[in-house]
Protein backbone atom coordinates (compact mmCIF):
# COMPACT_ATOMS: atom_id res chain seq x y z
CA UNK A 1 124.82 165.03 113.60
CA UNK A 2 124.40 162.05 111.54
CA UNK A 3 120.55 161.34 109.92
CA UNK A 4 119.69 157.52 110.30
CA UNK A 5 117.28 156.92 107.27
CA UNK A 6 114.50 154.48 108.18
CA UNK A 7 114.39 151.15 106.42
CA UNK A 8 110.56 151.01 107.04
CA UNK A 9 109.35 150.59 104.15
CA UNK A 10 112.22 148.63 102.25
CA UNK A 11 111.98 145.93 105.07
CA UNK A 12 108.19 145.67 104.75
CA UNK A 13 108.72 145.15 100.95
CA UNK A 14 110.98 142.61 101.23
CA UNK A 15 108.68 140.57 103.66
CA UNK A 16 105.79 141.10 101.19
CA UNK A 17 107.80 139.71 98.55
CA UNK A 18 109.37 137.11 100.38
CA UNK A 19 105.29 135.86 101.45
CA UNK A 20 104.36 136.57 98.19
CA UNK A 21 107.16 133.60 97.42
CA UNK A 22 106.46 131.10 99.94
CA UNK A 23 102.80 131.18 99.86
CA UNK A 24 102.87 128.51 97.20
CA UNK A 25 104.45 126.17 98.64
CA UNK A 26 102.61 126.58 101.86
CA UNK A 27 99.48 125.69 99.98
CA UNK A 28 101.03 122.87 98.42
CA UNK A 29 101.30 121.74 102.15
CA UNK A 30 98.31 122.33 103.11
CA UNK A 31 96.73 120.48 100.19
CA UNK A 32 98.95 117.57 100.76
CA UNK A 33 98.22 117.56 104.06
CA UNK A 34 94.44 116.58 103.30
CA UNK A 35 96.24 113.29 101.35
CA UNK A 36 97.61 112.44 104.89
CA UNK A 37 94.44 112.84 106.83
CA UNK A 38 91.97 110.40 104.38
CA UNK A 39 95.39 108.12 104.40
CA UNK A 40 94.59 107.59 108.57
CA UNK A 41 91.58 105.18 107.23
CA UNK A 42 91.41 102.36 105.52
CA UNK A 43 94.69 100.33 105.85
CA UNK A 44 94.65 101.01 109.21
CA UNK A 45 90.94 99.26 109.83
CA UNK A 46 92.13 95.44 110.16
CA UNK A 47 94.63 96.13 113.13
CA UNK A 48 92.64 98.56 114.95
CA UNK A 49 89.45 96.12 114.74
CA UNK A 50 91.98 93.31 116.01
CA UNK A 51 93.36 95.68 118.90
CA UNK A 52 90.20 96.67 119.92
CA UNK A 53 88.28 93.94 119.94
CA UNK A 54 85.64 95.03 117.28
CA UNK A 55 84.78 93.43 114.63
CA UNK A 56 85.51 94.52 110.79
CA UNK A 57 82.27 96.36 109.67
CA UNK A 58 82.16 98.31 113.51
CA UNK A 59 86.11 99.22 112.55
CA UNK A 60 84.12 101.24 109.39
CA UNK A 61 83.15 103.86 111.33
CA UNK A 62 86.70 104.97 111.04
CA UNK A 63 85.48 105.48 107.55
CA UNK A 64 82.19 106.80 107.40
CA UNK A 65 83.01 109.64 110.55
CA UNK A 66 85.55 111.05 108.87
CA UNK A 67 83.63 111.17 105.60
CA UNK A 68 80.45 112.71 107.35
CA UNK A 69 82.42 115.09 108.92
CA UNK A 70 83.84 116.29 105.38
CA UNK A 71 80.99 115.96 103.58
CA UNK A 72 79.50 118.55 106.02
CA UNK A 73 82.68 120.66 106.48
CA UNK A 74 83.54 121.16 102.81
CA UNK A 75 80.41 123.37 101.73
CA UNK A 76 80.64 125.13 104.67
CA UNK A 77 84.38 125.85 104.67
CA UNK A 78 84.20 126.74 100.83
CA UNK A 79 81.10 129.33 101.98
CA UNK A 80 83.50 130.86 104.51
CA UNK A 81 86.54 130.77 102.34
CA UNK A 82 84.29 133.10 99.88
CA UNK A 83 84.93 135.96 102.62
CA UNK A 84 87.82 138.11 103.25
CA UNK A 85 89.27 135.39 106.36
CA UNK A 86 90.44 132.42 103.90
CA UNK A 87 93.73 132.20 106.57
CA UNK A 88 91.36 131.72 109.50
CA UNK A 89 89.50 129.32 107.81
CA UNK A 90 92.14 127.20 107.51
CA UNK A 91 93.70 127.78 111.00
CA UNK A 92 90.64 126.60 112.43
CA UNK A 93 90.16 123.37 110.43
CA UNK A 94 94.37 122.91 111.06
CA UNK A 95 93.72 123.04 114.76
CA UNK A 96 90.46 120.67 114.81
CA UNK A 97 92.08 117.81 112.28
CA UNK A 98 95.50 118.20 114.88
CA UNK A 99 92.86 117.51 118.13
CA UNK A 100 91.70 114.86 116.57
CA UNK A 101 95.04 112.92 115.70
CA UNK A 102 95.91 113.61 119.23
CA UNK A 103 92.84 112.02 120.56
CA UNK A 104 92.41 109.26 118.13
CA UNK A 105 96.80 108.87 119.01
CA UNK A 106 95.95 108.65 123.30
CA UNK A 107 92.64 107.05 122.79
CA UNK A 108 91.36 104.46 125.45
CA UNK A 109 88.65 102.81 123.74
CA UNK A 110 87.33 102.39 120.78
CA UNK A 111 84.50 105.17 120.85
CA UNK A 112 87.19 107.93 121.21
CA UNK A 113 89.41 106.67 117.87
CA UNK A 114 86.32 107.53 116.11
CA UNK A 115 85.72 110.87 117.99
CA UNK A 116 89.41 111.39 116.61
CA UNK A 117 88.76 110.41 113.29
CA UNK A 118 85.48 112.35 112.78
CA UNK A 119 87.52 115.67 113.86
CA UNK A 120 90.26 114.66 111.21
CA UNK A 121 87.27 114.57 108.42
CA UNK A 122 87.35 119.11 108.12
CA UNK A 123 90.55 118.25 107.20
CA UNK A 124 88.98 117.00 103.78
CA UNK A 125 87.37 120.02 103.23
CA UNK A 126 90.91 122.07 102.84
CA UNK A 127 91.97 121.90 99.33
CA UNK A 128 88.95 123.92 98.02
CA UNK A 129 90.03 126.64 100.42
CA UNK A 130 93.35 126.55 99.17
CA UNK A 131 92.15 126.92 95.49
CA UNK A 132 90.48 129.51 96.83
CA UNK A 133 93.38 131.88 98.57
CA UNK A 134 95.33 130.81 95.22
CA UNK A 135 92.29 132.87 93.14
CA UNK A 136 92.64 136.00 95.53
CA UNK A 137 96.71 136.07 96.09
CA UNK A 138 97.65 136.02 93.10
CA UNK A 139 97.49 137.16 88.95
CA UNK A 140 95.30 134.77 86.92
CA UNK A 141 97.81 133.51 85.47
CA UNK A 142 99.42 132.27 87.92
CA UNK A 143 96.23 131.22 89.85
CA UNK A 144 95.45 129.60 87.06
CA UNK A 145 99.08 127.04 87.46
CA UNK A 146 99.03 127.52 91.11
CA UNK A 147 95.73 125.46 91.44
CA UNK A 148 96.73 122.56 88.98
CA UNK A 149 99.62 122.22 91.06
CA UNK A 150 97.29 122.25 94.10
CA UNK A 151 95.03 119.35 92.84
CA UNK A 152 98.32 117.44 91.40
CA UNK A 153 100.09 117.79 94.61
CA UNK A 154 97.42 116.83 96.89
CA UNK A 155 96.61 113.17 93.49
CA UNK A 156 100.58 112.96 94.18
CA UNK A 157 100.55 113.13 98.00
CA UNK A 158 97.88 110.57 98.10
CA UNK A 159 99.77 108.14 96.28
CA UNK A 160 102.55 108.38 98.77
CA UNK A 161 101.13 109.07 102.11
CA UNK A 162 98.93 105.81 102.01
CA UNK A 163 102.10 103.64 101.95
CA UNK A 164 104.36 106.26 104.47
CA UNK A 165 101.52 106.01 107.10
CA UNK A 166 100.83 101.82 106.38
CA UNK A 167 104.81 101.97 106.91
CA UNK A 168 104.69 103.97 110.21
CA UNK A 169 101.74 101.92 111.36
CA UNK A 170 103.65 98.53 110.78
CA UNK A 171 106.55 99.33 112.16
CA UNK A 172 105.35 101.06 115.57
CA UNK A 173 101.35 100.86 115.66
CA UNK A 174 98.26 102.60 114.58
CA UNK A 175 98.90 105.71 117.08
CA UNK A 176 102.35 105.79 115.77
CA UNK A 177 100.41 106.47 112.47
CA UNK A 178 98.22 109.62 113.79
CA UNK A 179 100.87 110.62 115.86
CA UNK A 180 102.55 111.39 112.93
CA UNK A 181 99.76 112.93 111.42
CA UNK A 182 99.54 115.53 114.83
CA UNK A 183 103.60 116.21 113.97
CA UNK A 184 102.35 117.13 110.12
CA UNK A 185 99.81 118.85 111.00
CA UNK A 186 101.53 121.10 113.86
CA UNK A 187 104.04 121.90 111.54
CA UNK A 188 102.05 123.17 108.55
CA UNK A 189 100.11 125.31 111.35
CA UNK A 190 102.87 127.18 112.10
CA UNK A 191 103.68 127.56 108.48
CA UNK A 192 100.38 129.06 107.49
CA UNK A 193 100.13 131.39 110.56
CA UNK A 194 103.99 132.78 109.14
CA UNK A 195 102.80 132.78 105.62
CA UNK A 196 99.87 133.25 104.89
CA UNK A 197 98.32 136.98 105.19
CA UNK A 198 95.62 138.15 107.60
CA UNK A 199 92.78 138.70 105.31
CA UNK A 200 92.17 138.39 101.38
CA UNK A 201 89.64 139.68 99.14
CA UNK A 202 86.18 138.51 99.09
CA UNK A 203 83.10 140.17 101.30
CA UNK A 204 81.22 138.74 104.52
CA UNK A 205 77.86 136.89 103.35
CA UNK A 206 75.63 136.06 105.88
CA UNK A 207 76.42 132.08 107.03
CA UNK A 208 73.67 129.74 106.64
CA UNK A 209 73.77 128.02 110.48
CA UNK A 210 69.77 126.29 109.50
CA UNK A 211 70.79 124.97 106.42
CA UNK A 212 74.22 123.37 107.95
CA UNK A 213 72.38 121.68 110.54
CA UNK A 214 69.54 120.58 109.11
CA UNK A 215 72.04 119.10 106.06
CA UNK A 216 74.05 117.39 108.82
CA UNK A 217 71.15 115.89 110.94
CA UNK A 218 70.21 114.04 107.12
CA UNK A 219 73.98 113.33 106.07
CA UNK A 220 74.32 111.58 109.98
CA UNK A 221 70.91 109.88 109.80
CA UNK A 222 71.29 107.92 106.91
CA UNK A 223 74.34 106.91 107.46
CA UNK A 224 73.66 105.58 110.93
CA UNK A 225 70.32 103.71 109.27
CA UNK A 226 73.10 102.30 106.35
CA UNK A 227 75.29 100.94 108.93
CA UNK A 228 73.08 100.02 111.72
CA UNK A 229 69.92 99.23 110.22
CA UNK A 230 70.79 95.54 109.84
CA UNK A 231 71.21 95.64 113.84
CA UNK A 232 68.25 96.99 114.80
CA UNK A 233 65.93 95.04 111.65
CA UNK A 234 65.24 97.10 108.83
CA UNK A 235 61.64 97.21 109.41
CA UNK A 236 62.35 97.75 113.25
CA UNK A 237 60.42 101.28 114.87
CA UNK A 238 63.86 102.98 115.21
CA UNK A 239 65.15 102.43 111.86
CA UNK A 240 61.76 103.40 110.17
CA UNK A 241 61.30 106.42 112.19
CA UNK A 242 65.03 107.61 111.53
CA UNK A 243 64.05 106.95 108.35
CA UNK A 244 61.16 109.35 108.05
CA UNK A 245 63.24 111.81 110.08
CA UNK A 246 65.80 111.76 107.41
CA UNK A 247 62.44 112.25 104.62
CA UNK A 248 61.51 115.19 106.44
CA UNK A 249 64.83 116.92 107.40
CA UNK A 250 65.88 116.72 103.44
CA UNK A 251 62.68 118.10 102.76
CA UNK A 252 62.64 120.88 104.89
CA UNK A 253 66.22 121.28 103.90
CA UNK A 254 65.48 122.08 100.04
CA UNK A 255 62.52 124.16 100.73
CA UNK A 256 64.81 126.24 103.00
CA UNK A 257 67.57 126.82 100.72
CA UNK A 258 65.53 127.71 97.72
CA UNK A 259 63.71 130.66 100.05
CA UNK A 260 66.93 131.97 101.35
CA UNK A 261 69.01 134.81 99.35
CA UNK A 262 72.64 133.72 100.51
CA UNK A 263 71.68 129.45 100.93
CA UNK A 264 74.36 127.17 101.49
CA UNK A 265 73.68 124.89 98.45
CA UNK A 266 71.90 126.53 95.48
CA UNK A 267 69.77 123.44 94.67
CA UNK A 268 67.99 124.84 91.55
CA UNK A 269 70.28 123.99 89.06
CA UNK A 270 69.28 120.41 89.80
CA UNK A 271 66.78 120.90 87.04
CA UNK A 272 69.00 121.19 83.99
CA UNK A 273 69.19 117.83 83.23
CA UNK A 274 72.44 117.85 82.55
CA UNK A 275 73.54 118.67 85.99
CA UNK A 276 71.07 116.11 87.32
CA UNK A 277 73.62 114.27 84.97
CA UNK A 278 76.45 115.06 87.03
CA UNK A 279 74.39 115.17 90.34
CA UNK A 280 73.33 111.52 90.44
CA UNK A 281 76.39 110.25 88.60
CA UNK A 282 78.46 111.57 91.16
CA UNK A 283 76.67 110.68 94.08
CA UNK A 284 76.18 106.79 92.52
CA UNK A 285 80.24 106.36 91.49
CA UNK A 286 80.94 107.71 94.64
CA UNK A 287 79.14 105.42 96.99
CA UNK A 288 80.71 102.69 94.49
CA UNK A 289 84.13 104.07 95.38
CA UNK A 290 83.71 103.21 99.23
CA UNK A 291 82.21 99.82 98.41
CA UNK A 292 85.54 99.24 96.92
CA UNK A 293 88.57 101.06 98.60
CA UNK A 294 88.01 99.79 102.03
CA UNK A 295 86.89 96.19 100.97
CA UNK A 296 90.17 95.13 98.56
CA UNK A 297 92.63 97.38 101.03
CA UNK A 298 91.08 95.17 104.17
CA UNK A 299 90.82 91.82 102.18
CA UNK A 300 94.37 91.46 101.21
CA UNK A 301 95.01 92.24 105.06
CA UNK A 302 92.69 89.35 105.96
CA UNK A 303 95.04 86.40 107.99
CA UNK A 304 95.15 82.93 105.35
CA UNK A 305 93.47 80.98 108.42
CA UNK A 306 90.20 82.40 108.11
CA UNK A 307 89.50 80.79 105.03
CA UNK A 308 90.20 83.63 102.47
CA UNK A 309 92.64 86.83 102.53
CA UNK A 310 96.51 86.95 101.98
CA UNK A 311 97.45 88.08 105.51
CA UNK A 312 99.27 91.13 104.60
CA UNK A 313 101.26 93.93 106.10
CA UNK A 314 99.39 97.13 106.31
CA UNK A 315 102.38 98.74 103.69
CA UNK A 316 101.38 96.05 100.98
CA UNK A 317 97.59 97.18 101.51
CA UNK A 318 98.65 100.67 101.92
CA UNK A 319 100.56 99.95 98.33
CA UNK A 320 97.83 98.77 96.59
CA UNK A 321 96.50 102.54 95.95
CA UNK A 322 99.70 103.14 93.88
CA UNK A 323 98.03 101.36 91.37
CA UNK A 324 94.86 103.06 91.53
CA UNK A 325 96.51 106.69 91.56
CA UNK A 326 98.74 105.49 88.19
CA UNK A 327 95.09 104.58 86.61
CA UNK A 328 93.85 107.50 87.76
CA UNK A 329 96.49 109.69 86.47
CA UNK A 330 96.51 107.76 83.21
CA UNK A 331 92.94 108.59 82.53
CA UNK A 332 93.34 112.15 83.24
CA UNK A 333 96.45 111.94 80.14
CA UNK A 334 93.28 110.72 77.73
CA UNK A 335 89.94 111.95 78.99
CA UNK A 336 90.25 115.01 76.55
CA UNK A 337 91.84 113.02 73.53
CA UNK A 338 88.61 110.35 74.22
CA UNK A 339 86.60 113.50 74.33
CA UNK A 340 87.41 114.63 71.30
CA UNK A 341 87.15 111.77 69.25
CA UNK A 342 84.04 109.94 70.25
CA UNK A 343 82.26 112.63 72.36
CA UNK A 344 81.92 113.97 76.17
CA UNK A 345 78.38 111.66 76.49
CA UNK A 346 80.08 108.40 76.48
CA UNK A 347 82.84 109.38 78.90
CA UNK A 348 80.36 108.88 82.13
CA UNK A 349 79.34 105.48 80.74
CA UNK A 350 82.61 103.90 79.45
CA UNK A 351 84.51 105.54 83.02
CA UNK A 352 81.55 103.68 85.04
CA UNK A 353 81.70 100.19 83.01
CA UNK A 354 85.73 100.25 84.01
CA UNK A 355 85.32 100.55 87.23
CA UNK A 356 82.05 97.85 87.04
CA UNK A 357 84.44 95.46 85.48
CA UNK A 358 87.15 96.15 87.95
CA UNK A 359 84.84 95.18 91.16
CA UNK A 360 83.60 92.75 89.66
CA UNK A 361 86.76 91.34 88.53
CA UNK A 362 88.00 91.06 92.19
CA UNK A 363 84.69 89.54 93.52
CA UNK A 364 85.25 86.52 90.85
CA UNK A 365 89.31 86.41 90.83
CA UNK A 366 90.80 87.08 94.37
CA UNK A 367 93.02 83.92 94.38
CA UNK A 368 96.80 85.58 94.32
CA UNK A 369 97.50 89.03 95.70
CA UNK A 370 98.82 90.55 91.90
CA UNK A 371 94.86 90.50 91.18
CA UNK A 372 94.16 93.10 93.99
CA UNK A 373 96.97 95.23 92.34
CA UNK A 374 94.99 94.53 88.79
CA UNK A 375 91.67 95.53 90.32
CA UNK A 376 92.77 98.92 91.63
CA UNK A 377 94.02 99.90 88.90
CA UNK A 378 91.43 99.45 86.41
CA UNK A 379 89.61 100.79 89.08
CA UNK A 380 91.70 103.96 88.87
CA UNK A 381 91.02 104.15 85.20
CA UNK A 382 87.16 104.04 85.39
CA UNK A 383 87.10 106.62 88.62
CA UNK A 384 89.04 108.80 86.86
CA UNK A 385 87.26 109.18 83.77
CA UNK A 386 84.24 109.47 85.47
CA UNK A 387 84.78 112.31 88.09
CA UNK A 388 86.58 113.91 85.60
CA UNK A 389 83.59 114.10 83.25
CA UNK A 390 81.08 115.24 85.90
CA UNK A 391 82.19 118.78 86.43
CA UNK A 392 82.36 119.58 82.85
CA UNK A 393 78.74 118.44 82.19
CA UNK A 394 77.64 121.19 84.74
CA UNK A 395 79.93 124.08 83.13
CA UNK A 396 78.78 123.73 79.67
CA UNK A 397 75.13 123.63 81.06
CA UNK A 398 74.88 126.25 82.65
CA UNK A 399 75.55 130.27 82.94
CA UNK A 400 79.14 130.80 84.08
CA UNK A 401 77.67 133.21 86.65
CA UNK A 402 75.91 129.93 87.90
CA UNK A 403 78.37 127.50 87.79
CA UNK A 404 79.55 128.17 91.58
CA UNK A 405 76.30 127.25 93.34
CA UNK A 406 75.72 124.25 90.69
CA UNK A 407 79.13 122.74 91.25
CA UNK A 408 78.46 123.53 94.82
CA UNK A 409 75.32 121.06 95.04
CA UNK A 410 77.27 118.59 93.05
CA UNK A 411 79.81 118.57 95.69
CA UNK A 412 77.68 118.01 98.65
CA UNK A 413 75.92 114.74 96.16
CA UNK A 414 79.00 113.59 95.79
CA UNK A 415 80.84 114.08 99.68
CA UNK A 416 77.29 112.24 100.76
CA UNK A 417 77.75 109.54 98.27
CA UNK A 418 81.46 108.23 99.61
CA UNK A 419 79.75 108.95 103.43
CA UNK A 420 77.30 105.97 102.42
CA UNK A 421 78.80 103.98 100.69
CA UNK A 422 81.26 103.68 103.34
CA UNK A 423 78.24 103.06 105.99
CA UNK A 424 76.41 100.55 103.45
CA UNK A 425 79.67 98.69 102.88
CA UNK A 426 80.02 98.38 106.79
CA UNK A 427 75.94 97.33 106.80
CA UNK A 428 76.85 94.39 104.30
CA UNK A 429 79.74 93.41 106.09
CA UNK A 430 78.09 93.08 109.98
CA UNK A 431 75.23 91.28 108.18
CA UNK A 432 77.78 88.62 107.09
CA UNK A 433 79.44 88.47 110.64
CA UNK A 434 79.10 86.00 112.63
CA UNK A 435 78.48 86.39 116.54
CA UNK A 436 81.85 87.44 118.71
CA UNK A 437 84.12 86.77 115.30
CA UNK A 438 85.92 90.21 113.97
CA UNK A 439 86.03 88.99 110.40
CA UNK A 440 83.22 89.06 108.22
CA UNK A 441 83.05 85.41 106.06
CA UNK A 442 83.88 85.71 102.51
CA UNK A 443 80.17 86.04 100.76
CA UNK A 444 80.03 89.78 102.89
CA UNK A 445 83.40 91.26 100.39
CA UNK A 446 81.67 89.51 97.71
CA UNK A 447 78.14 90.49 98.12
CA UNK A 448 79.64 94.39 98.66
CA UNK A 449 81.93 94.35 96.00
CA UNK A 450 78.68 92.82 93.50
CA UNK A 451 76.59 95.58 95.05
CA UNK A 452 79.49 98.22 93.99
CA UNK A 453 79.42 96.60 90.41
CA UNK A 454 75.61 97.31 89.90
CA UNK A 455 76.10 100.85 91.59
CA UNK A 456 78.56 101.08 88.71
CA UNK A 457 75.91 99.78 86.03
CA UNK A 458 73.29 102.09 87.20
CA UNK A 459 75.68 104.98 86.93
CA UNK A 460 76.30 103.70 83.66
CA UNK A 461 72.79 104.04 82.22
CA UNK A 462 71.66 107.00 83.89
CA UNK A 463 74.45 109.22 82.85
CA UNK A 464 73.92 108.10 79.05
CA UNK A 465 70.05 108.21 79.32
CA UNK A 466 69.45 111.39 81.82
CA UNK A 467 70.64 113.98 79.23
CA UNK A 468 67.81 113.62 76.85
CA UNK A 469 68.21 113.24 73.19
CA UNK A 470 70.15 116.28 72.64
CA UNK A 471 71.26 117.36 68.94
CA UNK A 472 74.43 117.45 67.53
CA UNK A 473 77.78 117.17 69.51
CA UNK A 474 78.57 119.36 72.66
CA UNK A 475 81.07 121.76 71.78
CA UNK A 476 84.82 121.43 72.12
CA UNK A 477 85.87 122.01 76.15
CA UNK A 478 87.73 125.44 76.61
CA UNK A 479 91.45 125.21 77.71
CA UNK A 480 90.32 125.77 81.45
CA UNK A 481 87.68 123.04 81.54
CA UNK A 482 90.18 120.90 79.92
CA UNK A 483 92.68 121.38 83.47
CA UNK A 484 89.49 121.02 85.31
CA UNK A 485 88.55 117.54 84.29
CA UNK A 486 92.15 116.32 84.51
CA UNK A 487 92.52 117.65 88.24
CA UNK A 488 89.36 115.85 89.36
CA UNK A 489 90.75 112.80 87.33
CA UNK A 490 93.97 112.99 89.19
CA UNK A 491 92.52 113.84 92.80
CA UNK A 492 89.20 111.88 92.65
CA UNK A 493 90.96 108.93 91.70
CA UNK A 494 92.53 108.15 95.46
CA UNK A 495 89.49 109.16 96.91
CA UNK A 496 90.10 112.80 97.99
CA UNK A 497 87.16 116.02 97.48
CA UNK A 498 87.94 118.29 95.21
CA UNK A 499 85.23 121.31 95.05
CA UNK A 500 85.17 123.17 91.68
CA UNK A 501 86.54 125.77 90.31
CA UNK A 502 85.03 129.25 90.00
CA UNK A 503 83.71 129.59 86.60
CA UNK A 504 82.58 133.09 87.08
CA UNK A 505 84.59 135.14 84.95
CA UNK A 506 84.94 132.07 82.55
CA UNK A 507 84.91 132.48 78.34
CA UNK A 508 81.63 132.13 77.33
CA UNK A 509 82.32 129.45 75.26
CA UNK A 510 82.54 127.84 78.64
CA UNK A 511 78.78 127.52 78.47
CA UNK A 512 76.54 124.77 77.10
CA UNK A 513 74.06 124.98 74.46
C-alpha cells in the first residue's frame, strides 16, 4: 500500500509567499487608482456643462462633491484602517467609487453626474489606507520603500491619467471617460479581494459616528453657502442661518472631540503654534489650489468666440497638469537642499509666493496657450514646496507619540480647504454669469485667479509670522522626514490627499525643540 504524503502545508506556503509578492503591486494599483478618480473632474467640466445645459460654475459641483466626499471619507477611512480589517476597508470604498462611475456613466440628468461623482470622492481617501496595510504587511524596511513607491506611483499616475481620461473623453464622450474608470476600478477589486489578506494587525477602537456627522453637516454647509450664497444674497435669511448652523455645528464639533477618549480628530495639538503653522497654511494653499486647477484647465477649453479662451480639446487641458506634476516633482528634488541651506521657516513663504506669482501671472498674461503651460508649472513648483513643508513643521513640534492625531487634524484642514476653494471658485464664477449663458465673462477667471493670488499672500505671511520668534535654527530633518516631505511634494502637487505617516516609533530626533 502506497502512503500519499499531503502537500498541505507546502501549498499553503507557497500561496503565502506568492501574496506576500504581489501585494505590492496591488497597492501600487490601488494608489494609482485614486489618480484616476480626481482625474474624472476638471477637464471634463466644459463639455459636460455644454451637454447638459448648465452653466460653468453649476458644472463645479463636479468638483466640490467629490472633494466633500473625500474630505469626509479620508479621516474616517484612515480611523478604520487603524483596525485589524485594512482589506475591507478598501473593498468597501472600491465598490462605492465603482457605483458611482456607473451612475455618473448612465446618468440622465445632471443631478445624478454629481450623485456619481460625490460617490467617486472615498476613492480619495485610499492611499492613506494603503500606506497603512504597507506598515502592517511587511518589515520596516521594506514598509519604509513600499510607501515612497506608494506616494510616487499614485504623483506618477496623476500625471498620466489626466491626459488618458481627457483622451478617452475626446474621442468617445464624458461617460466613455467614467466608464473607463468602472472597468479600472472592477478590475483592481478583484485584485485586492485575491491579494490582499483577510485581516492585519491593528485592534478595534470604538468609531466616532457623532463626530463624523457633525464634521460632515459643517464640511457640506459651507460649501453649499461658498457656492450658492451669491444665489440666494449673501445677507439673505437662508444663507445667514446656514451660516450660524455651520458656527454652531463646528463648535459643538471641537468640544466633542476634545471630551471623547478615541475622537476622530485630536484637535489639541492645534495649540503648538507650529502646527497652527501647518494647520492654516494648509488649509489657505489648499483652497488656492482649487481657485487655480479648475480655472486654467477650463479656460484654455473656453471656444475663441466668446471673447477669450483658446477652444481646446479636453487632452490639451488634460495636458496642461504635466507641467504642474514636473514642477511638482522638481521641488520635491530641492526642498531638502533649500532646507538646509537657508532654513525650513522660509520654505512655507518662498513655496506660497511661487505659486502667488504663478496665478497671478495667468490672470495678467493669458494671450497664447504656452502661458497656461508656464503657469502650471510654476504653479507646481510653489505647491510643492509648500505641502511638502507642512508635515514636517508638525513632526518636529511635537511628541512622536502625538504626531498621528496632529497630522490627522492637519489633514481634515487641508481636505476642507480644496472642498472650498472649489465651491468659492464656482461662487465667483456664477456671480460673473450672465442670465441663460454657460460661460462665465472673462473678469469671473480673473477675479478668482486674483482671489487665489492673495490666498497665496496670506499663506505667505502667516506661515513666516505664526511660529513666533523662535531661537536658533530648527534642527536638521531625520532621513524619514526627509521622504516625507518629498512624497507630499510629489503627490500634493496634482492635487491628490496624502494623510501622514505614522511617526510613532520615529527617532527622537524626529521631534522639535
Amino acid at each position: 500500500m502506497t502512503t500519499t504524503v499531503s502537500a498541505g502545508p507546502t501549498a499553503v506556503a507557497h500561496e503565502r509567499a506568492w501574496r506576500q509578492h504581489a501585494a505590492l503591486p496591488t497597492l501600487v494599483t490601488v494608489a494609482a487608482l485614486v489618480a484616476i478618480v480626481s482625474s474624472l473632474g476638471a477637464p471634463l467640466i466644459p463639455s459636460i456643462a455644454r451637454s447638459d445645459k448648465v452653466s460653468l460654475s453649476a458644472a463645479q459641483w463636479l468638483l466640490t462633491a467629490a472633494l466633500m466626499t473625500g474630505a469626509l471619507a479620508t479621516p474616517a477611512m484612515g480611523r478604520l484602517a487603524d483596525g485589524p480589517r485594512k482589506r475591507r476597508v478598501v473593498e468597501f470604498a472600491l465598490v462605492v467609487v465603482l457605483a458611482g462611475c456607473v451612475l455618473s456613466a448612465v446618468s440622465s440628468n445632471f443631478v445624478v453626474l454629481v450623485l456619481g461623482r460625490g460617490l467617486q470622492g472615498v476613492g480619495l481617501g485610499l492611499l492613506p489606507v494603503t500606506m497603512a496595510i504597507a506598515r502592517s504587511q511587511f518589515t520596516p524596511d521594506k514598509a519604509g520603500r513600499a510607501i515612497a513607491t506608494l506616494s510616487v506611483s499614485a504623483a506618477v499616475g496623476a500625471g498620466l491619467a489626466y491626459p488618458i481620461t481627457a483622451l478617452i473623453a475626446q474621442l468617445f464622450d464624458f461617460r466613455g471617460a467614467f466608464w473607463f474608470g468602472a472597468i479600472t476600478v472592477a478590475l483592481t477589486l478583484v485584485l485586492v479581494v485575491v491579494v490582499l489578506p483577510r485581516q492585519s494587525d491593528g485592534h478595534s477602537r470604538r468609531f466616532d459616528f457623532v463626530g463624523m456627522a457633525t464634521l460632515g453637516v459643517a464640511v457640506v454647509g459651507v460649501s453649499v453657502v461658498l457656492s450658492e450664497g451669491g444665489e440666494w444674497g449673501w445677507t439673505s435669511v437662508p444663507c445667514l442661518g446656514l451660516i450660524a448652523l455651520c458656527v454652531v455645528v463646528v463648535g459643538l464639533w471641537i468640544v466633542h472631540e476634545l471630551k471623547i477618549t478615541d475622537p476622530l480628530v485630536d484637535v489639541r495639538q492645534v495649540r503648538n503654534r507650529s502646527v497652527l503653522t501647518a494647520d492654516v497654511s494648509g488649509f489657505l494653499i489648499a483652497a488656492a489650489m482649487y481657485l487655480f486647477l479648475p480655472i486654467i484647465v477650463e479656460f484654455v477649453q473656453i471656444p475663441v468666440a466668446s471673447g477669450y479662451g483658446f477652444g481646446t480639446s479636453i487632452l490639451v487641458s488634460g495636458l496642461v497638469f504635466v507641467p504642474l506634476s514636473i514642477g511638482s516633482f522638481a521641488a520635491s528634488r530641492c526642498l531638502v537642499a533649500y532646507d538646509r541651506h537657508f532654513g525650513v521657516r522660509s520654505l512655507i513663504p518662498f513655496g506660497s509666493l511661487m505659486f502667488a506669482l504663478a496665478t497671478l501671472f495667468f490672470a495678467l498674461e493669458h494671450r497664447a496657450l504656452w502661458e497656461a503651460f508656464v503657469a502650471a508649472g510654476i504653479a507646481g513648483i510653489g505647491i510643492g514646496f509648500t505641502f511638502a513643508a507642512m508635515p514636517g513643521f508638525i513632526v518636529r513640534a511635537v511628541p512622536p507619540s502625538e504626531t498621528g492625531s496632529a497630522m490627522g487634524f492637519y489633514q481634515v484642514l487641508r481636505s476642507t480647504g480644496l472642498s472650498v476653494g472649489s465651491a468659492l471658485a464656482a461662487a465667483m464664477l456664477r456671480a460673473y454669469t450672465h442670465g441663460g449663458h454657460t460661460f462665465p465673462s472673462f473678469e469671473g477667471f480673473r477675479v478668482t485667479l486674483i482671489v487665489a493670488t492673495a490666498l497665496c499672500v496670506m499663506t505667505a505671511l502667516l506661515s513666516y509670522l505664526l511660529p513666533g520668534n523662535a531661537r536658533g535654527r530648527p534642527p536638521q530633518p531625520t532621513e524619514k522626514v526627509e521622504r516625507m516631505m518629498e512624497d507630499d511634494a510629489e503627490v500634493e502637487g496634482v492635487g491628490l490627499m496624502l494623510a501622514g505617516e505614522s511617526f510613532e516609533d520615529t527617532d527622537p530626533e524626529a521631534q522639535g525643540t
